[in-house]
Protein backbone atom coordinates (compact mmCIF):
# COMPACT_ATOMS: atom_id res chain seq x y z
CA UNK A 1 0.00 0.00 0.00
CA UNK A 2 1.55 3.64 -0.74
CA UNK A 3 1.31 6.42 1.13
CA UNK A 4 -1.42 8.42 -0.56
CA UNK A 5 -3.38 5.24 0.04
CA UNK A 6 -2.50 4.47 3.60
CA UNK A 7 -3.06 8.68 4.17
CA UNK A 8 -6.42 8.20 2.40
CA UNK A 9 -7.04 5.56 4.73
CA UNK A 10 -6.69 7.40 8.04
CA UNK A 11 -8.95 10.45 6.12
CA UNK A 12 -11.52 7.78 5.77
CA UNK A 13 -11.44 6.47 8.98
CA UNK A 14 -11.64 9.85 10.95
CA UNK A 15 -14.21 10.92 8.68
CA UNK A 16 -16.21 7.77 9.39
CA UNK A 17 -16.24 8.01 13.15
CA UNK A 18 -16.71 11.74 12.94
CA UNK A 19 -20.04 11.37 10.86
CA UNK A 20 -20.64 7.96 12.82
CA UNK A 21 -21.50 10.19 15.76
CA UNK A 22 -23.90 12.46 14.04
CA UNK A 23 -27.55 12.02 13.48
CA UNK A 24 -27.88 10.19 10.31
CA UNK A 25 -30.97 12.76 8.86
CA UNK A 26 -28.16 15.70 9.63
CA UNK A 27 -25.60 14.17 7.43
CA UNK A 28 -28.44 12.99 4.61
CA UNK A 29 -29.74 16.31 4.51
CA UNK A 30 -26.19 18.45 4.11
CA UNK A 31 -24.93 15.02 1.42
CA UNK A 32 -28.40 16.10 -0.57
CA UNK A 33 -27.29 19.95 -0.74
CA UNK A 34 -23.97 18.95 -1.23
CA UNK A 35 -24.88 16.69 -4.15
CA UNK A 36 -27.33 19.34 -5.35
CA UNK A 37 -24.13 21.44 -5.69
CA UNK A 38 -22.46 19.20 -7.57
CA UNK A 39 -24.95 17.96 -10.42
CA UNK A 40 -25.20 21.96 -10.72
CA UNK A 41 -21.60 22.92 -11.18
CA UNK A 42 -20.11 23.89 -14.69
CA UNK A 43 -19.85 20.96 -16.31
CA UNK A 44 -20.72 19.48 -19.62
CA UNK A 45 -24.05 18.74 -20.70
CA UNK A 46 -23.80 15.18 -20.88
CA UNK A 47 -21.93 14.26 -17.19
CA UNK A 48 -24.51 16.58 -15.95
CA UNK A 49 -27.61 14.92 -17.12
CA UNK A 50 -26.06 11.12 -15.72
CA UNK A 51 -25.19 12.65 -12.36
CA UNK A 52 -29.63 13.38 -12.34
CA UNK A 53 -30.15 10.43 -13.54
CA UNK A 54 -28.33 8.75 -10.51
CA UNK A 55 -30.75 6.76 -8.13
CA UNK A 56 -28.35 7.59 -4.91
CA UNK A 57 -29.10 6.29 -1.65
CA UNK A 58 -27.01 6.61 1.30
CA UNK A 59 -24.89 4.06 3.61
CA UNK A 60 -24.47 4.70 7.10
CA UNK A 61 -21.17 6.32 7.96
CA UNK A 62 -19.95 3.37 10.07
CA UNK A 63 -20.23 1.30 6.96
CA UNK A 64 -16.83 -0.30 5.64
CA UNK A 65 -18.47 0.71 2.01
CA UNK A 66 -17.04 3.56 0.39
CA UNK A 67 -19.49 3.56 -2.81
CA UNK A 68 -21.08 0.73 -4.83
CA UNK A 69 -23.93 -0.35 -7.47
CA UNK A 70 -26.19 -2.44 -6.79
CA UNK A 71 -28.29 -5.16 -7.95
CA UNK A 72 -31.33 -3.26 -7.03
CA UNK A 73 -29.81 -0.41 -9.73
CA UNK A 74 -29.21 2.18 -6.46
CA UNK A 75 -25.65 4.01 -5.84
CA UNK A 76 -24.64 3.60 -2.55
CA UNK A 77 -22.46 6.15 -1.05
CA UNK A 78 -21.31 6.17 1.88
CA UNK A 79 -20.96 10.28 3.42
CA UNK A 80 -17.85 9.58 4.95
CA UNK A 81 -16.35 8.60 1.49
CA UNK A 82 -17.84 11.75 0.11
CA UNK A 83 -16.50 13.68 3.20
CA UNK A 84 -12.63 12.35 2.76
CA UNK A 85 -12.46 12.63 -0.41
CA UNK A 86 -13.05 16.80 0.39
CA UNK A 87 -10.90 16.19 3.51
CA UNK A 88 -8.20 14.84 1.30
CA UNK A 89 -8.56 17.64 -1.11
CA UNK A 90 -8.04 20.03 1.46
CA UNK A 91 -5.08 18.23 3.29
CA UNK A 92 -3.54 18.51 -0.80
CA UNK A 93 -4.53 22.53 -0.68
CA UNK A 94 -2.91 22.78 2.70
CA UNK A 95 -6.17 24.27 4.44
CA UNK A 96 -7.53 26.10 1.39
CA UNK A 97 -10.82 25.11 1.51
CA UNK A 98 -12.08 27.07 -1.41
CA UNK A 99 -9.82 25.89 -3.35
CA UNK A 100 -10.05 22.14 -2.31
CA UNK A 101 -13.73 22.52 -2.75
CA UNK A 102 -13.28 23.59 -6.54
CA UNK A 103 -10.67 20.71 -6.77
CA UNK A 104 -12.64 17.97 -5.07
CA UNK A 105 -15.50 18.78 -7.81
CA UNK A 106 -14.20 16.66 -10.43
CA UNK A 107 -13.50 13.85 -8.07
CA UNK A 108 -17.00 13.99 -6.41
CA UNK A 109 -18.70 13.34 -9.71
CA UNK A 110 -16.55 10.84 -10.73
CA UNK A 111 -17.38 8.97 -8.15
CA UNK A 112 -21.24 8.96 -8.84
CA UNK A 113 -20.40 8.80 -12.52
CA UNK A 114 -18.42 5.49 -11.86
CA UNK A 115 -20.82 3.83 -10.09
CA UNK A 116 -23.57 4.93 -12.66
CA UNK A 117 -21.28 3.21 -15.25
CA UNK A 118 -21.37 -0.06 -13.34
CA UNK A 119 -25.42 0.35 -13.75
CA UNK A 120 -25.34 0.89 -17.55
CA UNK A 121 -22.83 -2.08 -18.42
CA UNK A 122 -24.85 -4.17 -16.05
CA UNK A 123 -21.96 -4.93 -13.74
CA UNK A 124 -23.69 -5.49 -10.26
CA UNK A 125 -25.49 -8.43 -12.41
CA UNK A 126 -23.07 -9.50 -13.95
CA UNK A 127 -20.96 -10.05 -10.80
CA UNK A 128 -23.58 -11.72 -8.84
CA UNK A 129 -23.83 -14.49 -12.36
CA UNK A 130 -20.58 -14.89 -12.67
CA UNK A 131 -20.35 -15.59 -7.97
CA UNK A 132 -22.94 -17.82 -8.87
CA UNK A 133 -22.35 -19.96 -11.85
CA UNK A 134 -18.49 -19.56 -11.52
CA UNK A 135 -17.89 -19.59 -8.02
CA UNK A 136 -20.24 -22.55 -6.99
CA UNK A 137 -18.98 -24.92 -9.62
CA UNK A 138 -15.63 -24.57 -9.62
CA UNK A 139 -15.22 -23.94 -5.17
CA UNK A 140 -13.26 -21.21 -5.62
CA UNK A 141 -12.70 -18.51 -2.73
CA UNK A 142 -15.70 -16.41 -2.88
CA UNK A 143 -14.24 -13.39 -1.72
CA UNK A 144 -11.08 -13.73 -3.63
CA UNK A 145 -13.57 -13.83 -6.90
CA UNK A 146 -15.36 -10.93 -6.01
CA UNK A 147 -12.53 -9.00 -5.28
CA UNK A 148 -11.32 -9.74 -8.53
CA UNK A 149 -14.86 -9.57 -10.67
CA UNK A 150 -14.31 -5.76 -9.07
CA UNK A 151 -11.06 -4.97 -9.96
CA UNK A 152 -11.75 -5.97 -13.95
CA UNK A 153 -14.92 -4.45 -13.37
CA UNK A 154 -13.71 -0.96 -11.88
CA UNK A 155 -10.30 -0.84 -14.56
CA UNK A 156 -13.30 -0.85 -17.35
CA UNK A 157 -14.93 1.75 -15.95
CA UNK A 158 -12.18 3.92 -14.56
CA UNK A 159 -10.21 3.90 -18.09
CA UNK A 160 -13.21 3.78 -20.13
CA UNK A 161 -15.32 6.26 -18.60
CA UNK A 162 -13.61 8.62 -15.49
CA UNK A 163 -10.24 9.22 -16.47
CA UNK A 164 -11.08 10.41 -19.90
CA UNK A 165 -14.36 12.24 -18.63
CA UNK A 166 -11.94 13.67 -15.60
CA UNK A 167 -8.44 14.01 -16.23
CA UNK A 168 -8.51 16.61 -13.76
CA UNK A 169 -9.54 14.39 -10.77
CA UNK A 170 -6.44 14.38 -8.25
CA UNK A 171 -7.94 12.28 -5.90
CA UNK A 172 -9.06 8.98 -8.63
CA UNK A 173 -4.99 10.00 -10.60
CA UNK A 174 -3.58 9.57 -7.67
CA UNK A 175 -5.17 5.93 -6.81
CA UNK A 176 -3.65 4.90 -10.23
C-alpha cells in the first residue's frame, strides 16, 4: 500500500467516526445539498444529465463501504467517502478550503459517474452471475472472486469512462 493510500485511509477512517456520531438525517440532509451542488456545477451537458439520472441512496457512515452499485440499480455512497475525499482535497490545498472545494469537484462526480457506469454495463449483475455460476462450480474462494470480478470491473470503468471524462480528478490519478 503507498502512502497516498494508507493517508487516504486514516482520512476515511476519521471521517467515518466523525459522521458515525452524528444524526444520520443531519448528514443525509447536508450530502443532498452537497450533491445538489455538484450535479449543478459547470460541467458538460452530458456528465450533468447522468449525475440526475443517478438513483443515490445513502450508507451509514460506520459502513466499511465507500461507494457501490447495486443489484437493485441504487448508488450507494457512503458520506464519509464523500467527506474524505473533500478532507483529502483540502489536506492537498494545505487548508484552502475554497480551493479544495473547486478541486474535489471533479472527483465527487466521478465517483457517482463510476458507479452509474457499473449500472449501464450491467456490472452489479453481472458479478452476482458470474459468484454464482463460476464460483459454486468450480469452489473457488468467494471473496477472492469478487474481489477480482471488481477490480476488472472498476479498470473498465475507470479507463473507459472517469479518467477520460476527468483528467482533472487528483484524488481517482492519484489511486492509479
Amino acid at each position: 500500500m503507498t502512502f497516498r493510500e494508507e493517508r487516504w485511509l486514516e482520512i476515511f477512517k476519521r471521517e467515518s467516526e466523525r459522521l458515525g456520531r452524528e444524526d444520520f438525517r443531519d448528514i443525509a440532509a447536508r450530502f443532498q445539498e452537497a450533491l445538489l451542488s455538484v450535479m449543478t456545477s459547470r460541467e458538460e451537458d452530458f456528465i450533468n444529465w447522468m449525475m440526475i439520472q443517478a438513483p443515490i441512496k445513502l450508507l451509514h457512515p460506520s459502513s466499511d463501504v465507500t461507494a457501490a452499485a447495486g443489484t437493485d440499480g441504487y448508488i450507494y455512497i457512503n458520506p464519509a467517502y464523500w467527506s474524505s475525499i473533500i478532507s483529502w482535497h483540502i489536506e492537498e490545498c494545505a487548508g484552502d478550503r475554497e480551493t479544495a472545494q473547486e478541486e474535489a469537484l471533479p472527483d465527487l462526480k466521478a465517483m457517482i459517474i463510476h458507479e452509474m457506469g457499473h449500472l449501464l454495463l450491467r456490472h452489479p449483475w453481472t458479478a452476482a452471475r458470474i459468484m454464482e455460476e463460476v464460483g459454486a462450480d468450480q469452489n473457488y474462494d468467494q471473496e477472492k472472486l469478487r474481489l477480482l470480478a471488481n477490480i476488472c470491473m472498476d479498470f473498465v470503468i475507470n479507463t473507459g469512462f472517469c479518467v477520460p471524462l476527468f483528467p482533472q480528478a487528483k484524488f481517482l490519478n492519484s489511486l492509479g
